[in-house]
Protein backbone atom coordinates (compact mmCIF):
# COMPACT_ATOMS: atom_id res chain seq x y z
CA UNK A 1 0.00 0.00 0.00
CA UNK A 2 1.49 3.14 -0.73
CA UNK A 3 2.01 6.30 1.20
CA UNK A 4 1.33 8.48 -1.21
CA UNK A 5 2.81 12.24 -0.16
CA UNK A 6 3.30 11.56 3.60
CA UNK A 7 5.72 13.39 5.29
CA UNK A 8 7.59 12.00 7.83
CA UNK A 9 7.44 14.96 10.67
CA UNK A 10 11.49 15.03 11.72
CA UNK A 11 12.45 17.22 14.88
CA UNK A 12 13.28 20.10 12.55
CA UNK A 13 10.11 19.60 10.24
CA UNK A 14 7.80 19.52 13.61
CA UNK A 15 9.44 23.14 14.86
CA UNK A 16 8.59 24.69 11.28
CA UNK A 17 4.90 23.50 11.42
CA UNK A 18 4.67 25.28 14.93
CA UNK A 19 6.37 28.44 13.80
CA UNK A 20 3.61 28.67 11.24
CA UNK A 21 0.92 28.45 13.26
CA UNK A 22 -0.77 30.37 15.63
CA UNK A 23 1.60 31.33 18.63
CA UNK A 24 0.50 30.31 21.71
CA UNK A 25 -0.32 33.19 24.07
CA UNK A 26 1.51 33.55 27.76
CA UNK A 27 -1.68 32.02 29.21
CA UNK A 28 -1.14 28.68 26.96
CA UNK A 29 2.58 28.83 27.22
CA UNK A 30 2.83 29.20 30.83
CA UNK A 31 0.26 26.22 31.18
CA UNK A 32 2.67 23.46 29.38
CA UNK A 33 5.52 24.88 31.05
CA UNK A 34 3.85 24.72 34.58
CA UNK A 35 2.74 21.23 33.61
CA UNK A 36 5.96 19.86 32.24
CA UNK A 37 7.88 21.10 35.65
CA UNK A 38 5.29 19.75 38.50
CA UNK A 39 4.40 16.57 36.33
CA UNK A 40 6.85 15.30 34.47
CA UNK A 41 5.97 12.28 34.70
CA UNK A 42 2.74 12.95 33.32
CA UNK A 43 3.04 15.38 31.06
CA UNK A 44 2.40 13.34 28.57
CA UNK A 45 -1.22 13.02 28.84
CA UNK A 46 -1.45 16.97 27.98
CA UNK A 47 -2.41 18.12 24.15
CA UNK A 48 0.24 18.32 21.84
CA UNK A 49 1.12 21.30 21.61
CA UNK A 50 -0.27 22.16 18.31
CA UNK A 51 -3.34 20.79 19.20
CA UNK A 52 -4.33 24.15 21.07
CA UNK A 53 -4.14 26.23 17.85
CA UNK A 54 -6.43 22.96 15.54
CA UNK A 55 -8.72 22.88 18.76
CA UNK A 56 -9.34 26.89 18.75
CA UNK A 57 -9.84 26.63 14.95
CA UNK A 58 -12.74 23.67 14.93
CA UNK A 59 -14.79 25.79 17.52
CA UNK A 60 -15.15 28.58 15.17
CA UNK A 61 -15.28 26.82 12.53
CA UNK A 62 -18.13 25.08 13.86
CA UNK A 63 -19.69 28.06 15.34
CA UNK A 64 -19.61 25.85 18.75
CA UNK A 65 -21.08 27.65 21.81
CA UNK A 66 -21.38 24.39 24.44
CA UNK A 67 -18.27 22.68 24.22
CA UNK A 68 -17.97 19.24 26.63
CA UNK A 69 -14.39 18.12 27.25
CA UNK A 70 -13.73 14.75 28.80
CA UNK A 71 -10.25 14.68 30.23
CA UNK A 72 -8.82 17.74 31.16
CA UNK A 73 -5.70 16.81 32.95
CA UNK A 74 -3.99 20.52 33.52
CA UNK A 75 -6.28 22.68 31.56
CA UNK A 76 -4.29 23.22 27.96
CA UNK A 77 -7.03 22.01 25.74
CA UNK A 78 -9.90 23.60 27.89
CA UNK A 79 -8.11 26.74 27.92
CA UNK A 80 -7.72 26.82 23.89
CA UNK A 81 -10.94 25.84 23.47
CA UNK A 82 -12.25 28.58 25.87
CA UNK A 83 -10.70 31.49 24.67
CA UNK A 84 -12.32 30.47 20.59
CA UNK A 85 -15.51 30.45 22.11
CA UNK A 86 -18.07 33.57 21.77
CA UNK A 87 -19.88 35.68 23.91
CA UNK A 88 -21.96 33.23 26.27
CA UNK A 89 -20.11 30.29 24.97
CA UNK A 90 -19.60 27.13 27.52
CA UNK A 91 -17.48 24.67 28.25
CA UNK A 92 -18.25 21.51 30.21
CA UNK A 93 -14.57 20.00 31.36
CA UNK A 94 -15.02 16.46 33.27
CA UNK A 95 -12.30 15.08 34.98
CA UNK A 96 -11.46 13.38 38.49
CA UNK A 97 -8.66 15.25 39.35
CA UNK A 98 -8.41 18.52 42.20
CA UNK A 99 -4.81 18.24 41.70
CA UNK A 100 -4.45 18.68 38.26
CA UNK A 101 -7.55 20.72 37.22
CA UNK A 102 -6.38 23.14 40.21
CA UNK A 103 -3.54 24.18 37.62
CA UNK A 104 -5.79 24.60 35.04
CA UNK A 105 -8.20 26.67 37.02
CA UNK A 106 -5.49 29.50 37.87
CA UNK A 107 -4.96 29.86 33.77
CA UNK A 108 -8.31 30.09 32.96
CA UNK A 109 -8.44 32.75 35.27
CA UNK A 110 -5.46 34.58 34.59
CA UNK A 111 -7.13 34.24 30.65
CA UNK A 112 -10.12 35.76 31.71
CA UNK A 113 -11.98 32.49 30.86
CA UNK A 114 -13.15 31.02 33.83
CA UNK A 115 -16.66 32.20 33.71
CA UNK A 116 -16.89 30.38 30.21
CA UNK A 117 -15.90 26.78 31.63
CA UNK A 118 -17.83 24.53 34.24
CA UNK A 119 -15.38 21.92 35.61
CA UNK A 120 -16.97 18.97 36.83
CA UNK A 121 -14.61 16.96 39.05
CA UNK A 122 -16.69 13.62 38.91
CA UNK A 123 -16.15 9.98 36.69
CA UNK A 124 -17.07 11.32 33.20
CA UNK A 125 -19.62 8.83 32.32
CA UNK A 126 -21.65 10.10 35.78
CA UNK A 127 -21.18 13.95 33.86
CA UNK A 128 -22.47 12.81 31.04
CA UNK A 129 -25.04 10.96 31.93
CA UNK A 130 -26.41 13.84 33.80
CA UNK A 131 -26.52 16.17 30.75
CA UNK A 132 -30.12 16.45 28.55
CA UNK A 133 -30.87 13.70 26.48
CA UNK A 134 -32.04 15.31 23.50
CA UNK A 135 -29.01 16.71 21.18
CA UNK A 136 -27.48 19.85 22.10
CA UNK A 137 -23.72 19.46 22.25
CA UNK A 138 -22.22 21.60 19.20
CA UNK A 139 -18.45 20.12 20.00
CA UNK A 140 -16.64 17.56 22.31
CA UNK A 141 -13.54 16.81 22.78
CA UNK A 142 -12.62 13.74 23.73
CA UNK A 143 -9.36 12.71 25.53
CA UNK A 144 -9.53 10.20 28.55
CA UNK A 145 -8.80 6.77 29.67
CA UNK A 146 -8.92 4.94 26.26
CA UNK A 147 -10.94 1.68 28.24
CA UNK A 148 -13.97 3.86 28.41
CA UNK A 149 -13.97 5.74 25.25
CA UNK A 150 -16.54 3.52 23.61
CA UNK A 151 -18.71 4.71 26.48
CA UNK A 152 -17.70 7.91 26.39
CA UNK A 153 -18.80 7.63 22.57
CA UNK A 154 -21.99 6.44 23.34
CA UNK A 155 -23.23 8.85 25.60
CA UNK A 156 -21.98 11.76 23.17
CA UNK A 157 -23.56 10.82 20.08
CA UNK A 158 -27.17 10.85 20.68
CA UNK A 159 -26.33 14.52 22.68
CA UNK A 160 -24.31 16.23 19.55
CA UNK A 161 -26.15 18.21 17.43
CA UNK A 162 -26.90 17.60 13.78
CA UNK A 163 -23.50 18.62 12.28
CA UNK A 164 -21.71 18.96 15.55
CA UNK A 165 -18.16 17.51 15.98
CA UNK A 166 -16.52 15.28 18.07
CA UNK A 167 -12.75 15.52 18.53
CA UNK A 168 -10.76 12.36 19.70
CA UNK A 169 -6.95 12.18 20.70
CA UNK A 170 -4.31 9.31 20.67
CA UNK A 171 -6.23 7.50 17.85
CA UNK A 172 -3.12 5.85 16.69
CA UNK A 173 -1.61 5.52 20.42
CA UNK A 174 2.15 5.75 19.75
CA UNK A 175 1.50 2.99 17.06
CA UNK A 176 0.05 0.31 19.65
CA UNK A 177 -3.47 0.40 17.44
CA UNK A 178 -0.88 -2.23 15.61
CA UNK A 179 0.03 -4.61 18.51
CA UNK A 180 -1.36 -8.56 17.92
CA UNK A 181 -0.27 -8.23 22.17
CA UNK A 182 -2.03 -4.94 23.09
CA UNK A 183 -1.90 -3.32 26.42
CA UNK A 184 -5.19 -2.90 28.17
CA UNK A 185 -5.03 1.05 27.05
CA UNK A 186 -4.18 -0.23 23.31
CA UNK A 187 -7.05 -2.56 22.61
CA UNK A 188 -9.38 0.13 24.25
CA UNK A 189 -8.24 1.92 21.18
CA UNK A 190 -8.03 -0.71 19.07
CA UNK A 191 -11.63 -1.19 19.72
CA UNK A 192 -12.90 2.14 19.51
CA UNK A 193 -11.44 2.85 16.21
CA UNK A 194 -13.29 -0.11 15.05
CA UNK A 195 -16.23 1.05 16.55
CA UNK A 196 -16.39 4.78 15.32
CA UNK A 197 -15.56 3.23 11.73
CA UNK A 198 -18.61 1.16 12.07
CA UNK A 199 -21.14 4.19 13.51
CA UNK A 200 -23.40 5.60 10.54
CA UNK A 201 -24.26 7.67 12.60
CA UNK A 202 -21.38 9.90 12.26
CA UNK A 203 -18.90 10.15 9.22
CA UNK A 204 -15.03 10.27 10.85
CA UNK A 205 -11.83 10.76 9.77
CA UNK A 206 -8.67 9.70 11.23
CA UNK A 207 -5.56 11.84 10.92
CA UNK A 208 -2.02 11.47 11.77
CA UNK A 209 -1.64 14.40 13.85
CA UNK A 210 -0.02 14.13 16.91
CA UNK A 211 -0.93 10.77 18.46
CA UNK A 212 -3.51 10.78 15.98
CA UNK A 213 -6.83 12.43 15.58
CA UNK A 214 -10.25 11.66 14.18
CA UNK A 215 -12.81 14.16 13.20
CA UNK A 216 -16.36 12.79 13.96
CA UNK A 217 -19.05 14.92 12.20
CA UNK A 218 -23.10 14.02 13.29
CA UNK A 219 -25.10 12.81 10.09
């Protein structure tokens, strides 16, 4: 099978992409620095970082005013998401974490986005479950434990609007979507993909940005 034009993104190739993008602001910046420095360890679970800039762009794009976010970790995606959103715009972030969210609180304030995101330190699935039935959702953004994500799926769909856009991260999972010996976390993506291919319901593209990243528009 061929690959056509792919690129293969080298160190050097991945710093021109971001130079020709949107700059991230001080709020953003300072965010993945903090994050990097208290959780190193961790860190890794935060957007790439020119996933802020893409995220920013698909809200207006998609004229989005309620946003839901499951996963937050330290706030970076929130926060891009936030600041694209208009006047009386929301964001629902779920995520279990005080310690981590607690970083991501101080940046949306220092933004001047707080009033525009309601954090909801609970199990996502409880969130969600909680929100209307009917669909209302104009975006979501999905980037959690990959074991749940076909729940996480489930409950979204029937909520997004007709048109509206769901946003999935680490579709390609550092290349373990190819294991035959997959790590719990693998065949949870193994299995969504599958899954989200299968959906009529939505029409979805998977791209390699990042960790990969499929676009989920509502027939």
């Amino acid at each position: 099978m061929s690959k056509g034009n792919t690129t293969k993104i080298t160190d050097e190739l991945y710093a021109y992409m971001l130079a020709h993008n949107p700059p991230l602001d001080e709020h953003q910046r300072g965010l993945v620095v903090t994050t990097e420095e208290k959780f190193p360890d961790a860190a890794g679970m935060q957007s790439a970082e020119e996933q802020g800039p893409i995220l920013a762009f698909l809200v207006r794009l998609t004229g989005a005013r309620h946003v839901v976010e499951v996963g937050t970790f330290t706030g970076f995606s929130a926060l891009s998401m936030a600041q694209a959103l208009p006047a009386g715009g929301t964001l629902i972030a779920c995520d279990i974490s005080e310690e981590w969210t607690e970083y991501g609180r101080r940046a949306w304030e220092a933004a001047g986005v707080a009033d525009r995101i309601d954090l909801r330190i609970a199990p996502a699935l409880e969130t969600l479950r909680a929100m209307p039935a009917e669909p209302h959702i104009d975006m979501a953004y999905l980037d959690a434990d990959k074991q749940n994500q076909i729940a996480y799926w489930e409950e979204l769909v029937p909520r997004m609007r007709q048109g509206g856009l769901i946003v999935t991260d680490n579709t390609l999972f550092h290349g373990g979507v190819l294991s035959e010996d997959p790590s719990p976390s693998e065949a949870g993506v193994q299995a969504f993909n599958d899954h989200v291919s299968a959906d009529d319901r939505m029409e979805s593209v998977l791209l390699a940005i990042s960790d990969g990243l499929t676009l989920s528009r509502k027939r």
